[in-house]
C-alpha atoms as a PDB file:
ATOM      1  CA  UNK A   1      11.906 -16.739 -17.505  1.00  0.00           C
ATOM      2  CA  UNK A   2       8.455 -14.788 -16.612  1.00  0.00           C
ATOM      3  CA  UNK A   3       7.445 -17.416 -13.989  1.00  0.00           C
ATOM      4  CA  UNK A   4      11.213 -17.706 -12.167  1.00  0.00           C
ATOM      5  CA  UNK A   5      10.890 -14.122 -12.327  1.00  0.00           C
ATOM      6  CA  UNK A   6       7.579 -13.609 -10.554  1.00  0.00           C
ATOM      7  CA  UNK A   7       8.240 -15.933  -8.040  1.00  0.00           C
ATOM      8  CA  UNK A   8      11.667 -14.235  -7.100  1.00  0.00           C
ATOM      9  CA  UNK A   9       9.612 -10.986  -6.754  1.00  0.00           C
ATOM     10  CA  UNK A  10       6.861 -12.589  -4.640  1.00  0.00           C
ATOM     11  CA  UNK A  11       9.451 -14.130  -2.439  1.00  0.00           C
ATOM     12  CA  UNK A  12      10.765 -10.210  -2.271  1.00  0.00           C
ATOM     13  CA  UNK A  13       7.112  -9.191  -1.100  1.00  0.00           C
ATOM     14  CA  UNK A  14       6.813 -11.231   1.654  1.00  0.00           C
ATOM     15  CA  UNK A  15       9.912 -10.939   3.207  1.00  0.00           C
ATOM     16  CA  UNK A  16       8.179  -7.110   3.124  1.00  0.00           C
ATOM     17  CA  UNK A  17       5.637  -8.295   4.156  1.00  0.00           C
ATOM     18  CA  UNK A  18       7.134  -9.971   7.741  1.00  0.00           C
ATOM     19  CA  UNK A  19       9.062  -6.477   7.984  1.00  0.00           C
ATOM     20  CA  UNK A  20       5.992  -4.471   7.535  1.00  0.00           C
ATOM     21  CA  UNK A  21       4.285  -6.338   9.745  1.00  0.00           C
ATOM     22  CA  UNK A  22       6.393  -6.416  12.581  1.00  0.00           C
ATOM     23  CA  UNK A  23       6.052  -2.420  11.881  1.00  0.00           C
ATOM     24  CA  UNK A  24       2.980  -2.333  12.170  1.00  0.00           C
ATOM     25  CA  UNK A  25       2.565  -4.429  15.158  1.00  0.00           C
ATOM     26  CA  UNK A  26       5.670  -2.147  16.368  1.00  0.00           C
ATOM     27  CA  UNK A  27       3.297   0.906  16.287  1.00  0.00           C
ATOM     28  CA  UNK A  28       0.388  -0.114  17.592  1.00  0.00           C
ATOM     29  CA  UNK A  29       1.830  -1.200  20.396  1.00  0.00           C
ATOM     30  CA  UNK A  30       4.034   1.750  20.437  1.00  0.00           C
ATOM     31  CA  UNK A  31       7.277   0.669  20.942  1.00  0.00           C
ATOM     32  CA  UNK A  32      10.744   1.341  19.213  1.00  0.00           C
ATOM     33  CA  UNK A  33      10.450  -0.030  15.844  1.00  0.00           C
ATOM     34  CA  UNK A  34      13.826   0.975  14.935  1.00  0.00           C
ATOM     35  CA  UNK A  35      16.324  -0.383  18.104  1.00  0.00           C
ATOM     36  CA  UNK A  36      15.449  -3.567  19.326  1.00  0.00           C
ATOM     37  CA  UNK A  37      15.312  -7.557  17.486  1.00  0.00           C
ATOM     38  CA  UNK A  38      12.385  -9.296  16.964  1.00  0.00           C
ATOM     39  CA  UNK A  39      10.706 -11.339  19.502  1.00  0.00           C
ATOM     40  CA  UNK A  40       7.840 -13.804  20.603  1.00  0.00           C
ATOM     41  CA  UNK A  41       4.918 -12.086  21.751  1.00  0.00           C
ATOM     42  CA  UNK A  42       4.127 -14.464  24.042  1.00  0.00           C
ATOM     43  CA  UNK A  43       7.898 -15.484  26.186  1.00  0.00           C
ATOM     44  CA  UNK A  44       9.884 -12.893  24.534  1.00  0.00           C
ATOM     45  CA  UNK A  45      12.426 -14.796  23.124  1.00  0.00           C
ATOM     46  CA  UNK A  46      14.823 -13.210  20.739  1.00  0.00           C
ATOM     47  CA  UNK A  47      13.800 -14.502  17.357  1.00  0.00           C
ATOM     48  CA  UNK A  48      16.969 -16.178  15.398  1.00  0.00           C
ATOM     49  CA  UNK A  49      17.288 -16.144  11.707  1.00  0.00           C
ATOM     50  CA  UNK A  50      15.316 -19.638  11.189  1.00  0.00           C
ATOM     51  CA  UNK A  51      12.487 -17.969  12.469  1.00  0.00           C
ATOM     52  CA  UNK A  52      11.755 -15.344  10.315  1.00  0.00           C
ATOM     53  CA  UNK A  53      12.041 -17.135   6.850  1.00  0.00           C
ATOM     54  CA  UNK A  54       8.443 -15.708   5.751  1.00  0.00           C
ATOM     55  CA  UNK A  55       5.802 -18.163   5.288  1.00  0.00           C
ATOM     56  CA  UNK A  56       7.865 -21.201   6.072  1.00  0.00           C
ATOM     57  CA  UNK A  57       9.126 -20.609   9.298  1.00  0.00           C
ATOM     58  CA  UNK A  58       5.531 -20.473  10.602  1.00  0.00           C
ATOM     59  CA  UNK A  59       4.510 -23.841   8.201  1.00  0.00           C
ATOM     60  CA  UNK A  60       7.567 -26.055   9.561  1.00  0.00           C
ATOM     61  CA  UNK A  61       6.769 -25.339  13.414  1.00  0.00           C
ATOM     62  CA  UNK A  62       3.434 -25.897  12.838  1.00  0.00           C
ATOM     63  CA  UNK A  63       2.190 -22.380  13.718  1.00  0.00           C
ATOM     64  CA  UNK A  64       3.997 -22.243  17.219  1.00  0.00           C
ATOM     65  CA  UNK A  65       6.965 -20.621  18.726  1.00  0.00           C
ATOM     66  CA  UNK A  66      10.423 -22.927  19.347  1.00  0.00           C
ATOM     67  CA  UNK A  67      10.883 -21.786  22.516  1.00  0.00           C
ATOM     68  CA  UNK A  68       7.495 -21.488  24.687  1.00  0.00           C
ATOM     69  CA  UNK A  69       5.751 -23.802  21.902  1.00  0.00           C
ATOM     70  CA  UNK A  70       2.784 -21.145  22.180  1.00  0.00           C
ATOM     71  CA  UNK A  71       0.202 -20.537  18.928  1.00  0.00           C
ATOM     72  CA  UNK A  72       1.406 -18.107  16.533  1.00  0.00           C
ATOM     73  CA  UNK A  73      -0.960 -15.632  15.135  1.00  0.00           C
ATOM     74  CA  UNK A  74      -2.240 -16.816  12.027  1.00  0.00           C
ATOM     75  CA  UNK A  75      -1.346 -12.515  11.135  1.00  0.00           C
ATOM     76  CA  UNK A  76       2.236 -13.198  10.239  1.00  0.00           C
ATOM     77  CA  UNK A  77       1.824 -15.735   7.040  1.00  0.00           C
ATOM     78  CA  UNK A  78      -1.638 -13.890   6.125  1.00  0.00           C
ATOM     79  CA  UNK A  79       0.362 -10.630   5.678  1.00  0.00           C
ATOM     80  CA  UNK A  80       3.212 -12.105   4.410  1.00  0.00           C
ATOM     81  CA  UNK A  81       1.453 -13.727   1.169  1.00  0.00           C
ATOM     82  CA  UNK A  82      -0.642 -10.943   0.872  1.00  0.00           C
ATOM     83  CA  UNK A  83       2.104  -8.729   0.374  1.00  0.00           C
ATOM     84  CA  UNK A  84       3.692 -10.635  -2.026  1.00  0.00           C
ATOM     85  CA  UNK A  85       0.375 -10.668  -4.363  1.00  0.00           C
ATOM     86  CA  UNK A  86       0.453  -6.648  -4.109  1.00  0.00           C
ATOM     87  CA  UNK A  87       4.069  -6.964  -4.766  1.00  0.00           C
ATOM     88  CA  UNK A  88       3.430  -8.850  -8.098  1.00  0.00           C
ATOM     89  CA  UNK A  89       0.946  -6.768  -9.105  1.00  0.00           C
ATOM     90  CA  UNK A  90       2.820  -3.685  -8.784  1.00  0.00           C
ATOM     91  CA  UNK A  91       5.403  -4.956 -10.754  1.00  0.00           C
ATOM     92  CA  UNK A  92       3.211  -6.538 -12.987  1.00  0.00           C
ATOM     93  CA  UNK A  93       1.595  -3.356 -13.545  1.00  0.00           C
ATOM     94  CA  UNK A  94       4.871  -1.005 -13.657  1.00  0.00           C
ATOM     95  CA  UNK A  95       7.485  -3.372 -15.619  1.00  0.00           C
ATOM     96  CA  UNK A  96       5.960  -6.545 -16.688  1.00  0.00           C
ATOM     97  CA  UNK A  97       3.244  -5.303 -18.897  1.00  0.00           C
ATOM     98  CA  UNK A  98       5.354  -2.337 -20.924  1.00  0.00           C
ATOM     99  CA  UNK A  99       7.570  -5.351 -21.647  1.00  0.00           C
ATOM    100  CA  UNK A 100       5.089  -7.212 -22.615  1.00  0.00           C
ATOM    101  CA  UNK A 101       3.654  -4.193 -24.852  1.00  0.00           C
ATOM    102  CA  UNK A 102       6.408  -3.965 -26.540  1.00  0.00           C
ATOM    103  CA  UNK A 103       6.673  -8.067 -27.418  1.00  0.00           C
ATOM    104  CA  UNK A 104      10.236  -8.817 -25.472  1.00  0.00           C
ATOM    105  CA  UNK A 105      10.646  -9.836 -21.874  1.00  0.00           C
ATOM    106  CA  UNK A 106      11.717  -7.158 -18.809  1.00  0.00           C
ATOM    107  CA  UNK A 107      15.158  -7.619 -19.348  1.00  0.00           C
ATOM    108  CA  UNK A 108      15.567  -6.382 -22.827  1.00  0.00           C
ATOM    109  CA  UNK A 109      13.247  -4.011 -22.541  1.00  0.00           C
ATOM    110  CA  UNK A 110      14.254  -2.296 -19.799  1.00  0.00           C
ATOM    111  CA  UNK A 111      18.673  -2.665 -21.080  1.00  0.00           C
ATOM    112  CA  UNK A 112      18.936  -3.218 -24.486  1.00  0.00           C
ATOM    113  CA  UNK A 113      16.315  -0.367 -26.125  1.00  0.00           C
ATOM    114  CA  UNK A 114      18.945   2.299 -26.904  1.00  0.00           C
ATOM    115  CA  UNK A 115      16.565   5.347 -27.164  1.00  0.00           C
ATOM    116  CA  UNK A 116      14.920   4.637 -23.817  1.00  0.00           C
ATOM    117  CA  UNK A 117      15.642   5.149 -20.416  1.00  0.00           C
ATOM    118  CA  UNK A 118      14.730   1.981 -18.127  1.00  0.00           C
ATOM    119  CA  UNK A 119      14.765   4.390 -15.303  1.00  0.00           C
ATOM    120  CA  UNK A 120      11.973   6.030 -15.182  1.00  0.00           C
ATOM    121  CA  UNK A 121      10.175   2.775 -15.178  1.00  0.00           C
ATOM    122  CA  UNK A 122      12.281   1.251 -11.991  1.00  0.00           C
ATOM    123  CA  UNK A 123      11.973   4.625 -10.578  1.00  0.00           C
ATOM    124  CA  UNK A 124       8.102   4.650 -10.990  1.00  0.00           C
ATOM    125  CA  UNK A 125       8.107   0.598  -9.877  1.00  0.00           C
ATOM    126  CA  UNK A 126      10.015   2.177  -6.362  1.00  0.00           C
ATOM    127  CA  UNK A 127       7.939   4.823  -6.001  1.00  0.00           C
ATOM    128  CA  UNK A 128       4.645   2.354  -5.751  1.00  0.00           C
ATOM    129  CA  UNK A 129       6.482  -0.332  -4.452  1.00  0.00           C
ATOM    130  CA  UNK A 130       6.811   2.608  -1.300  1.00  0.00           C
ATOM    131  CA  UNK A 131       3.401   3.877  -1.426  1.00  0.00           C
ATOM    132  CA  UNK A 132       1.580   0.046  -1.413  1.00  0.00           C
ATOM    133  CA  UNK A 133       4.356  -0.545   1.622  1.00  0.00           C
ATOM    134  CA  UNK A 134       2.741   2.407   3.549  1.00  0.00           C
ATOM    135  CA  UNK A 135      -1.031   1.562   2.761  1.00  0.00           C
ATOM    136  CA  UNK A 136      -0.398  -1.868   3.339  1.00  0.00           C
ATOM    137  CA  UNK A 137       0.985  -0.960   7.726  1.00  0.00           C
ATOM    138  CA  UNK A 138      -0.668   1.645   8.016  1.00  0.00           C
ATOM    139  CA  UNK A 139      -4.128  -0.234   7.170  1.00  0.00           C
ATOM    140  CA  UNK A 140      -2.957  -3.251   9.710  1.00  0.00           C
ATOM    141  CA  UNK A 141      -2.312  -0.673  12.379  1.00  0.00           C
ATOM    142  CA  UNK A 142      -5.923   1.459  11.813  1.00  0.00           C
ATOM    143  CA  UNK A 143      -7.701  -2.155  11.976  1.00  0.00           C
ATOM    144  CA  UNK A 144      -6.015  -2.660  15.335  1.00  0.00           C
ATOM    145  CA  UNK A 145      -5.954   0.965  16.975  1.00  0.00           C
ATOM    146  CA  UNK A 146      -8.324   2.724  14.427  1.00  0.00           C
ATOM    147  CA  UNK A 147      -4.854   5.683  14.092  1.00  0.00           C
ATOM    148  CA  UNK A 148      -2.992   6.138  10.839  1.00  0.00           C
ATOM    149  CA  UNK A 149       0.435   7.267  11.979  1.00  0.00           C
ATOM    150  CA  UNK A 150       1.523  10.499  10.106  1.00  0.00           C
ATOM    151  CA  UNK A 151       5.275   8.615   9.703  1.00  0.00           C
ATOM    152  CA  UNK A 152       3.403   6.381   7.223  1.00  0.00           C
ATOM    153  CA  UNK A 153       2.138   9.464   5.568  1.00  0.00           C
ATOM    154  CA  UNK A 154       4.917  11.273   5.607  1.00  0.00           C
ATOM    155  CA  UNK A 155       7.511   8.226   3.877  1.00  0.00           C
ATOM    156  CA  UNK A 156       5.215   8.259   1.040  1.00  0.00           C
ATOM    157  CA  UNK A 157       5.161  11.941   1.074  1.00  0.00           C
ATOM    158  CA  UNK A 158       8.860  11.710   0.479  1.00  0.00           C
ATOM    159  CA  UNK A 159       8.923   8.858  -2.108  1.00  0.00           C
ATOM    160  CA  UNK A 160       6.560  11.337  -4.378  1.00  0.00           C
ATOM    161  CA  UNK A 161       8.445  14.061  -4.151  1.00  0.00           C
ATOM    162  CA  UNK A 162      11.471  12.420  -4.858  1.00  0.00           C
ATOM    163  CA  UNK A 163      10.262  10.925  -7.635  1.00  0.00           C
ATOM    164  CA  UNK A 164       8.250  13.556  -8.881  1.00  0.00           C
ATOM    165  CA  UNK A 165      11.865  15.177 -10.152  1.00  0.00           C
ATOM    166  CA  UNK A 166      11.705  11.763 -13.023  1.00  0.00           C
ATOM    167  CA  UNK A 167       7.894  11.402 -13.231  1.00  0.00           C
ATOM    168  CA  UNK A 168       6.107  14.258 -13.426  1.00  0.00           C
ATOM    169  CA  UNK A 169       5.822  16.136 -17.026  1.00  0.00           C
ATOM    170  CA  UNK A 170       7.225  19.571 -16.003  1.00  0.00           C
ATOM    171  CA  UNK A 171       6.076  21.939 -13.243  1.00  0.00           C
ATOM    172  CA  UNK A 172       2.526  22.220 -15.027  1.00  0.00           C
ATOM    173  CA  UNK A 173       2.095  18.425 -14.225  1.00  0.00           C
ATOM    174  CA  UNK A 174       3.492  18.335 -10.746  1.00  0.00           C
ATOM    175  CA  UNK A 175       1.056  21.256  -9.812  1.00  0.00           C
ATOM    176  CA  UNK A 176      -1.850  19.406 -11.313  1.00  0.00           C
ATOM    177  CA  UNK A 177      -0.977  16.657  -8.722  1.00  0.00           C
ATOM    178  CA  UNK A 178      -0.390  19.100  -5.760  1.00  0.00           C
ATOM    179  CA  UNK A 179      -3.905  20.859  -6.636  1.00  0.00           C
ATOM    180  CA  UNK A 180      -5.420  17.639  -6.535  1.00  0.00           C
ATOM    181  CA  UNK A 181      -3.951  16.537  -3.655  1.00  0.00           C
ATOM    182  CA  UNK A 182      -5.254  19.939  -1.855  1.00  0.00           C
ATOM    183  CA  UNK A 183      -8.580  19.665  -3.528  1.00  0.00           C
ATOM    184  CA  UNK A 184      -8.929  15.650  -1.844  1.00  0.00           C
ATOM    185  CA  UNK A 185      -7.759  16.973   1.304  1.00  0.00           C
ATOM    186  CA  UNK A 186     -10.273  20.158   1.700  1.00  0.00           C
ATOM    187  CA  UNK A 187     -12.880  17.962  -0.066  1.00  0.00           C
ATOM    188  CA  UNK A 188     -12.575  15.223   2.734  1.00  0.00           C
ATOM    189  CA  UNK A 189     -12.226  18.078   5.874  1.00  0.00           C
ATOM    190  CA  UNK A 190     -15.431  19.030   4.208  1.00  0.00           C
ATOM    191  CA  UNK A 191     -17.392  16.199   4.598  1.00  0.00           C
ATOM    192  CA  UNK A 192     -16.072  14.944   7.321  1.00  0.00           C
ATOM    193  CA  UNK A 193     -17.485  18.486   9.239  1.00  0.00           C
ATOM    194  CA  UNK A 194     -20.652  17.673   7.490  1.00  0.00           C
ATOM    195  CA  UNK A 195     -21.421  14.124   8.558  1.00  0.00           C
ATOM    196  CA  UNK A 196     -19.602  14.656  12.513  1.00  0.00           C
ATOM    197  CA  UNK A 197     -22.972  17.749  12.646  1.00  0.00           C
ATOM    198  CA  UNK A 198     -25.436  14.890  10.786  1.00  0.00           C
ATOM    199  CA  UNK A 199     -23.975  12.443  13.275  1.00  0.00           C
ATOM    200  CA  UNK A 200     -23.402  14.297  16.441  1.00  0.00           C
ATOM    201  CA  UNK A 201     -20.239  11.992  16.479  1.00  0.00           C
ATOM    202  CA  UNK A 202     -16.917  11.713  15.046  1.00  0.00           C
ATOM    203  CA  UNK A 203     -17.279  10.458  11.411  1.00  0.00           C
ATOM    204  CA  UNK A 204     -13.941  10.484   9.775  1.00  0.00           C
ATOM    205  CA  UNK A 205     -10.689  10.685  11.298  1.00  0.00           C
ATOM    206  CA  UNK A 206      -7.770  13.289  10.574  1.00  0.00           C
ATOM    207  CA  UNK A 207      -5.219  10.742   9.183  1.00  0.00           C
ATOM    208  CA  UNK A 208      -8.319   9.886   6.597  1.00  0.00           C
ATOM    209  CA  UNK A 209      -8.229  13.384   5.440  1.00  0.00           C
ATOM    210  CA  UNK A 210      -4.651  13.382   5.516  1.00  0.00           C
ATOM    211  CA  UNK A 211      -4.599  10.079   3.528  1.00  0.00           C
ATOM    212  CA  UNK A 212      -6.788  11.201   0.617  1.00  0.00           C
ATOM    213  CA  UNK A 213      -4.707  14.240   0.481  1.00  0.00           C
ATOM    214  CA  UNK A 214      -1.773  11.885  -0.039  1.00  0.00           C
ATOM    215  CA  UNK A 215      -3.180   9.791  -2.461  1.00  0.00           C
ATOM    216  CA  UNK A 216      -4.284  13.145  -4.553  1.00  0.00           C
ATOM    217  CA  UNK A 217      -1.074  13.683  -4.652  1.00  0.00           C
ATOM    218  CA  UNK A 218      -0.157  10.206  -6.352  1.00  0.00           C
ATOM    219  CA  UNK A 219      -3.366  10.156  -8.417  1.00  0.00           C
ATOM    220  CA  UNK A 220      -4.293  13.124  -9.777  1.00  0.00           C
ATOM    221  CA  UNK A 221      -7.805  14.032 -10.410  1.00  0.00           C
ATOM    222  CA  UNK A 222      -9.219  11.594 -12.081  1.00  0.00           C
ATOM    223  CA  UNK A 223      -7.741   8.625  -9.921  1.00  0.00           C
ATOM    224  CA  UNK A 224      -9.110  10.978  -6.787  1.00  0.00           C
ATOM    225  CA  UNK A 225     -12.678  10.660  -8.270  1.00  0.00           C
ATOM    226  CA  UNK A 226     -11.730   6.758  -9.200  1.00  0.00           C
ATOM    227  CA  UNK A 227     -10.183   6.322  -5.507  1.00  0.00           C
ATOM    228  CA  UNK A 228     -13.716   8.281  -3.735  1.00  0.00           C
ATOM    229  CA  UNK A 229     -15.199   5.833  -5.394  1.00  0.00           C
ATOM    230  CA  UNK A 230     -14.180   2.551  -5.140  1.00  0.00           C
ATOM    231  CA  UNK A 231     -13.011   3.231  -1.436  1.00  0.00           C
ATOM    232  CA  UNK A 232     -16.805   4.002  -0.305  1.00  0.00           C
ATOM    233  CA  UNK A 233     -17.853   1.038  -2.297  1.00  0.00           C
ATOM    234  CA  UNK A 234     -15.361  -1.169  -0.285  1.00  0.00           C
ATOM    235  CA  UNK A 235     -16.121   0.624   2.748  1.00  0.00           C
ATOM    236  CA  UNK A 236     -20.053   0.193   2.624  1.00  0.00           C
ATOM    237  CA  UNK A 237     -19.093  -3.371   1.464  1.00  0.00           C
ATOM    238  CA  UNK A 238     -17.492  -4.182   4.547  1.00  0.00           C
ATOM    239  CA  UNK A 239     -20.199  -2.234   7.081  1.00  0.00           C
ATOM    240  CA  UNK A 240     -22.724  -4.741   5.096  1.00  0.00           C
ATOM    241  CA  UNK A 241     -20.408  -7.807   5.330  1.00  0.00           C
ATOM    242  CA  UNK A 242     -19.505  -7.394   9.451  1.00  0.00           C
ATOM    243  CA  UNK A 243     -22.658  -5.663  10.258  1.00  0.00           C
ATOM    244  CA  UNK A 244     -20.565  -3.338  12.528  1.00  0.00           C
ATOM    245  CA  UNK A 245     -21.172   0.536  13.239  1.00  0.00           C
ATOM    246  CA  UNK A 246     -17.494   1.601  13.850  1.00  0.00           C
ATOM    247  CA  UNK A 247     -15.199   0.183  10.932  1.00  0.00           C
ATOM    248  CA  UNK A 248     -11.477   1.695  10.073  1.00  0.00           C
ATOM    249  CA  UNK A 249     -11.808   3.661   6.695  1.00  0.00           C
ATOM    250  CA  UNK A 250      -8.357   3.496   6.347  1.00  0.00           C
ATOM    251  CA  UNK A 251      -7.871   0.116   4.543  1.00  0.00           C
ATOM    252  CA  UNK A 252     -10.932   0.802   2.568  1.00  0.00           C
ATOM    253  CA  UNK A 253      -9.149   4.113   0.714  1.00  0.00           C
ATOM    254  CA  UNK A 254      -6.122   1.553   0.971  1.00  0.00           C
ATOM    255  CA  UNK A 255      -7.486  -0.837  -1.081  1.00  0.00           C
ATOM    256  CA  UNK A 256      -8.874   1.489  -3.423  1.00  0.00           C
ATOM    257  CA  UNK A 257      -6.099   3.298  -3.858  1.00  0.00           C
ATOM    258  CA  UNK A 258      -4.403   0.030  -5.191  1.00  0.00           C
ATOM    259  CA  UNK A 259      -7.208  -0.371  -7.938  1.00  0.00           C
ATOM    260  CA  UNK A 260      -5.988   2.509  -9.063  1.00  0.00           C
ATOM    261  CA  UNK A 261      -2.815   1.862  -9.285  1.00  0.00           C
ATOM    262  CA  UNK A 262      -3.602  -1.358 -11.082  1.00  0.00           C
ATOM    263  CA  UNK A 263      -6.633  -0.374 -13.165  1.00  0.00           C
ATOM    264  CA  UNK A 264      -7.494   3.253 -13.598  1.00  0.00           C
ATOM    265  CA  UNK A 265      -5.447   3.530 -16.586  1.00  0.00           C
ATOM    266  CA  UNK A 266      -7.377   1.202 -18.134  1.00  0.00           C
ATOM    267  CA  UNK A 267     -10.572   2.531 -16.897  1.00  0.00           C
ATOM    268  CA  UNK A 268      -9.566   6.080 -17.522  1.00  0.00           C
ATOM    269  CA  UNK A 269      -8.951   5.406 -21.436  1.00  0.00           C
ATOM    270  CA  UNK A 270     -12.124   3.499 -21.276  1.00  0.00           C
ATOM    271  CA  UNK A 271     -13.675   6.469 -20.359  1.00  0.00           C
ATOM    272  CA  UNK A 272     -12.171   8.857 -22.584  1.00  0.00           C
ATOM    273  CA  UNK A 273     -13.098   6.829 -25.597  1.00  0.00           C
ATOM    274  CA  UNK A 274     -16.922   6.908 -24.985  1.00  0.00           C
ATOM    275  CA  UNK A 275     -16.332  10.702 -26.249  1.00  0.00           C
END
């Protein structure tokens, strides 16, 4: 039952995925991501149904287009699978595991409990499920074009606030998150003044600031210290890695962002127990 079920919401990631993609490659390029169909890059051929089965569509024509039998960018399965893993883990992470806590499968747990509302977890599971979808573009488009577009932002803006009427503990809580989501903002506007005088050069952009703002929002302040520091760690790891000078920061808070989502529970508690 567990495995049919993680497949079925793999399968749901990547056909995210190909949309979130095509998104992103939308808004780089800067056109109208919301009228038009999709299309090859290279002839501009209106892409059919057949074409945009994610994954398979680019195994079975053996990574080229029908019609002008040009190479398709390896970018479109890549991101495809890849969203499907952060899929699973969300869900994982949001539904599978209480389940699992509680020794029955998703199902029961989530319909059957009569003194619990199954809600709050598919509202939480949404609420990720939005925010990974808006790291996840928005860190495709800063690798290509080195902007975070404040629509991305703003959609997971939204999705908190909306949920934050379920999620959030009473007005106490919810201005706990918005103080921490001020303090990651100011704290990043900071620096960001501090290196660009160290520098003499830009350091960090405004939709980084923004995006740490964001994510205090999500996090709190303990995942903002957790998400500081795994992001530099990624993002020092990847200057080492590609030996380059000018790397996008925004995938690297991206990324850590989603080990917090994942993990700083656990390493929160793990914390909190040393004392």
């Amino acid at each position: 039952m567990n495995a049919v079920l993680f497949i079925l919401i793999f399968i749901l990631g990547t056909v995210f995925g190909s949309f979130y993609n095509c998104l992103a490659m939308r808004l780089e390029r800067e056109e109208d991501f919301i009228k038009g169909r999709s299309h090859c890059m290279s002839c501009g051929h209106e892409l059919s149904a057949l074409d945009l089965i994610p994954v398979l569509s680019y195994v079975f024509s053996g990574g080229k287009c029908r019609y002008c039998k040009e190479k398709v960018s390896v970018r479109y399965p890549l991101t495809e699978v890849l969203f499907g893993l952060l899929t699973l883990g969300v869900f994982i992470k949001d539904l599978y595991l209480p389940a699992h806590a509680a020794g029955t499968d998703i199902l029961s747990y989530l319909f059957v409990y009569p003194d619990f509302n199954p809600w709050i977890l598919v509202i939480r599971f949404l609420r990720d499920f939005i925010l990974v979808g808006m790291l996840f573009t928005l860190s495709v488009v800063d690798i290509e074009t080195y902007i975070i577009p404040d629509g991305l932002i703003i959609t997971a803006l939204i999705a908190w606030i909306v949920s934050a009427f379920f999620l959030c503990d009473g007005i106490k809580d919810a201005g706990l998150h918005l103080l921490a989501g001020l303090v990651g903002g100011a704290f990043m506007l900071i620096l960001s003044g501090i290196m660009d005088r160290v520098l003499k050069k830009e350091s960090l952009g405004g939709g980084d600031v923004k995006l740490i703002a964001l994510l205090g929002l999500y996090l709190g302040f303990f995942g903002l210290y957790e998400l500081l520091l795994f992001s530099s760690l990624i993002g020092i790891a990847v200057a080492v890695i590609t030996k380059s000078r000018k790397i996008p920061f925004g995938p690297s808070i991206a990324a850590g962002a989603y080990l917090v989502l994942l993990v700083g529970d656990v390493i929160r508690d793990a914390y909190l127990s040393l004392f």
